[in-house]
Protein backbone atom coordinates (compact mmCIF):
# COMPACT_ATOMS: atom_id res chain seq x y z
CA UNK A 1 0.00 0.00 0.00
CA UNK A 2 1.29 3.37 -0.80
CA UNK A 3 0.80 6.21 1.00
CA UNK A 4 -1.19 9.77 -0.40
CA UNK A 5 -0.31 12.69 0.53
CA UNK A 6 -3.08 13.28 2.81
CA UNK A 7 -2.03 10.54 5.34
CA UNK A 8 -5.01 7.98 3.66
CA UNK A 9 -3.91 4.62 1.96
CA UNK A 10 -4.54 3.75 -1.33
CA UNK A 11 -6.18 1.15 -1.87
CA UNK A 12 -6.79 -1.34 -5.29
CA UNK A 13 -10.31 -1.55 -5.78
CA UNK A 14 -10.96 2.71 -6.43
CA UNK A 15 -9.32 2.34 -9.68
CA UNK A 16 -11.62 2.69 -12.21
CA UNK A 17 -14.18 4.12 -10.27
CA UNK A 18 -13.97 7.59 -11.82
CA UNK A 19 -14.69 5.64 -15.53
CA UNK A 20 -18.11 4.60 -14.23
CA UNK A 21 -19.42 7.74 -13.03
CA UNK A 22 -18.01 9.27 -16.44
CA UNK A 23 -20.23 6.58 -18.60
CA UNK A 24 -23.21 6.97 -16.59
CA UNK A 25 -23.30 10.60 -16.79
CA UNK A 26 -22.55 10.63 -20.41
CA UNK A 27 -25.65 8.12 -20.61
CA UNK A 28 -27.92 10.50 -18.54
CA UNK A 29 -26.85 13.88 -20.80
CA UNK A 30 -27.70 11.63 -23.90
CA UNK A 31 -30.66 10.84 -22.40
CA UNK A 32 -31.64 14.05 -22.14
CA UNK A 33 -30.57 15.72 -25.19
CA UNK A 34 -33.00 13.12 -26.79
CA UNK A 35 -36.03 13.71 -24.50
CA UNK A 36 -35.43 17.66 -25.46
CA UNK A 37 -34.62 16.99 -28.73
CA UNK A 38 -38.12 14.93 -29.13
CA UNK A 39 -40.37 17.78 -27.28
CA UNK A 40 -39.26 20.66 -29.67
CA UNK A 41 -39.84 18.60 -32.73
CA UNK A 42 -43.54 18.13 -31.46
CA UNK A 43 -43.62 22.03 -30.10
CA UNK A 44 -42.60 23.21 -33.42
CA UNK A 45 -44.76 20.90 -35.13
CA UNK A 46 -47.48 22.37 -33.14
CA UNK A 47 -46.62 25.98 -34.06
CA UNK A 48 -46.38 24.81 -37.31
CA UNK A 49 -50.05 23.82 -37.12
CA UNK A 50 -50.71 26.44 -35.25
CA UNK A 51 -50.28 29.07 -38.48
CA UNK A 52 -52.01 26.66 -40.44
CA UNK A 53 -55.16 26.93 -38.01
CA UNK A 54 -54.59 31.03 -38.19
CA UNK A 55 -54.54 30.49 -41.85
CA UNK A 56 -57.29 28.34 -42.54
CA UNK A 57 -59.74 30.59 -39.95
CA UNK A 58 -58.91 34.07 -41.81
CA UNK A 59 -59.88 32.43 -44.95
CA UNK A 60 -62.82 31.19 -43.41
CA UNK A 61 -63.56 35.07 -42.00
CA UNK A 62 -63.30 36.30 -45.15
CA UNK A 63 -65.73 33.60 -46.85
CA UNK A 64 -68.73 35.99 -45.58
CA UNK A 65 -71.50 37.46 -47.46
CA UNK A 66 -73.99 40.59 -46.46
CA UNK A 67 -77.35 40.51 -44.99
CA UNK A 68 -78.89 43.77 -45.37
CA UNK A 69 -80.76 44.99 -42.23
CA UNK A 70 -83.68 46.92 -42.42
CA UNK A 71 -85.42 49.12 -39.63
CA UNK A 72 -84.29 51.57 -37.11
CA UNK A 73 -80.60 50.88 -36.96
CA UNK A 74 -80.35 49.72 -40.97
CA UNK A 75 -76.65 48.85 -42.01
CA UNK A 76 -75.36 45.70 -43.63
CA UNK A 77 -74.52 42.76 -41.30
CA UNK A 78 -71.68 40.15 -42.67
CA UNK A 79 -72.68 36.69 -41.89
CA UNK A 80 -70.94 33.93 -41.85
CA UNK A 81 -72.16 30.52 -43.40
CA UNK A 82 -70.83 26.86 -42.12
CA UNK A 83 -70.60 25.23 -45.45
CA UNK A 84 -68.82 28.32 -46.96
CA UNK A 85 -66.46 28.37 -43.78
CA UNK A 86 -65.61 25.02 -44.16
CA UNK A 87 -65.10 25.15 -48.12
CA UNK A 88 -63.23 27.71 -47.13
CA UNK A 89 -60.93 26.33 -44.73
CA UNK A 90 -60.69 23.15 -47.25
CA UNK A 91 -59.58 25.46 -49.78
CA UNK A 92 -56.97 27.24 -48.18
CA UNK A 93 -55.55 23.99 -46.89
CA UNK A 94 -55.57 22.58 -49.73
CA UNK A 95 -53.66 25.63 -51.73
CA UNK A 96 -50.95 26.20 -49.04
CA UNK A 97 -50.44 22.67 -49.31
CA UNK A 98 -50.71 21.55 -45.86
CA UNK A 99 -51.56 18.16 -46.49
CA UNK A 100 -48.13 17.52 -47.50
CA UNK A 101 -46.17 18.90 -44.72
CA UNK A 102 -48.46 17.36 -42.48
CA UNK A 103 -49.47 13.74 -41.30
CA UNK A 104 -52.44 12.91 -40.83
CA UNK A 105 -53.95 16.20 -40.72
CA UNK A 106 -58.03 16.48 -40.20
CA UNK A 107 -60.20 18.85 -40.04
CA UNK A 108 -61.94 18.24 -36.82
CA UNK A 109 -64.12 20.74 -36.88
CA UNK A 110 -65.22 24.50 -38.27
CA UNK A 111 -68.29 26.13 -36.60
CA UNK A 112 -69.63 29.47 -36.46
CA UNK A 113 -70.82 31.24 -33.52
CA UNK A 114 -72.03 34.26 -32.33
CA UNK A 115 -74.64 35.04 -34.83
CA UNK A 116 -72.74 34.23 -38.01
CA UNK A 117 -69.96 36.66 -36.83
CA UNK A 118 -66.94 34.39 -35.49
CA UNK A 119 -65.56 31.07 -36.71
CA UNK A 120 -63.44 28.43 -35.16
CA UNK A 121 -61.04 26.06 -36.80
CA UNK A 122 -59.73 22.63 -34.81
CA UNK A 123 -57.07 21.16 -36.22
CA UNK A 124 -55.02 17.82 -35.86
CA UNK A 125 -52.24 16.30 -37.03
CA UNK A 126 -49.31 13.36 -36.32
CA UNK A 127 -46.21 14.74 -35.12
CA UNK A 128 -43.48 11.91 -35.35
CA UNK A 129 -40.00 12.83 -32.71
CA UNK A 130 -36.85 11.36 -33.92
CA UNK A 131 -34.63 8.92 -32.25
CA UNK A 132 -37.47 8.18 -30.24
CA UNK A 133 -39.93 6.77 -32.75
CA UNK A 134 -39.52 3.82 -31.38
CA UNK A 135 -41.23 4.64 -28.32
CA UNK A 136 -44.00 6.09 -29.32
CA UNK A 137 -44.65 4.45 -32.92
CA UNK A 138 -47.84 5.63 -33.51
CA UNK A 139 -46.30 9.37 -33.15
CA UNK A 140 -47.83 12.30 -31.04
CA UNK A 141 -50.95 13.41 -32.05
CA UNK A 142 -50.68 18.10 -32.08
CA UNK A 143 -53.71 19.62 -31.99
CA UNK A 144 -54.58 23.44 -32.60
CA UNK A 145 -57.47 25.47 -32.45
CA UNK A 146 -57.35 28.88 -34.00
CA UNK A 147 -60.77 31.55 -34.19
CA UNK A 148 -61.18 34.72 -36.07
CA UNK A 149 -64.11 37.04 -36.00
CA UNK A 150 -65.11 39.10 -39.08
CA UNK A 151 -67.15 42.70 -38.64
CA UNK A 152 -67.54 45.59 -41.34
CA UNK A 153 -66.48 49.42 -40.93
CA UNK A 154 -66.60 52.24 -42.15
């Protein structure tokens, strides 16, 4: 046994040991680059959708047409339709070409509200995380909802 400096004994068996703690940490900071790695592909993938939604409600907004009010406070009302919205939004979808940078997108639903004056788009679509695709196979499913409200003035 030799001696260190310190007055302690060396002894065989902590060789190595600084090796092991080395390899594991490596492990864990792989780890976790991969698990932050995975949740911004599927957060930009979501903001991605995101200005799709944004897109396809505007384009809904703007598919309205004009009632004419008559009476004490006469003006002309724009109302929105749900076929036209959704037309709409399936037109604008399918111009930007959405359905190729996204899987599995749907259209899960466009309604109008609020007397024909606001419409909301739900979106959804697969986003698929690399390196661990294996884990979840099937991919995460991103989902955004986007609404826009249309009004006239002067």
């Amino acid at each position: 046994m030799s001696r260190e400096p310190e007055g302690r004994t060396k002894d065989a068996n902590d060789e190595g040991q600084t090796t092991v703690l080395v390899v594991g940490l490596s492990v864990i900071c792989l780890l976790l680059a991969t698990v932050i790695l995975a949740v911004t592909t599927v957060n930009l993938e979501a903001r991605k959708l995101l200005s799709a939604a944004d897109g396809a409600t505007l384009a809904a907004a703007d598919s309205f047409t004009i009632a004419v009010e008559e009476g004490a406070e006469s003006g002309n009302v724009p109302i929105l339709d749900d076929g036209a919205a959704a037309e709409a939004v399936a037109g604008y979808l399918a111009a930007a070409g959405a359905h190729g940078r996204f899987e599995g997108l749907k259209v899960e639903s466009v309604s109008v509200g609020d007397g024909g004056q606001t419409v909301d788009v739900v979106l959804t679509a697969t986003a698929r995380p690399p390196v661990v695709n294996w884990i979840v196979p099937q991919g995460v499913t991103v989902v955004a909802s986007s609404s826009s409200r249309t009004a006239l003035t002067r």
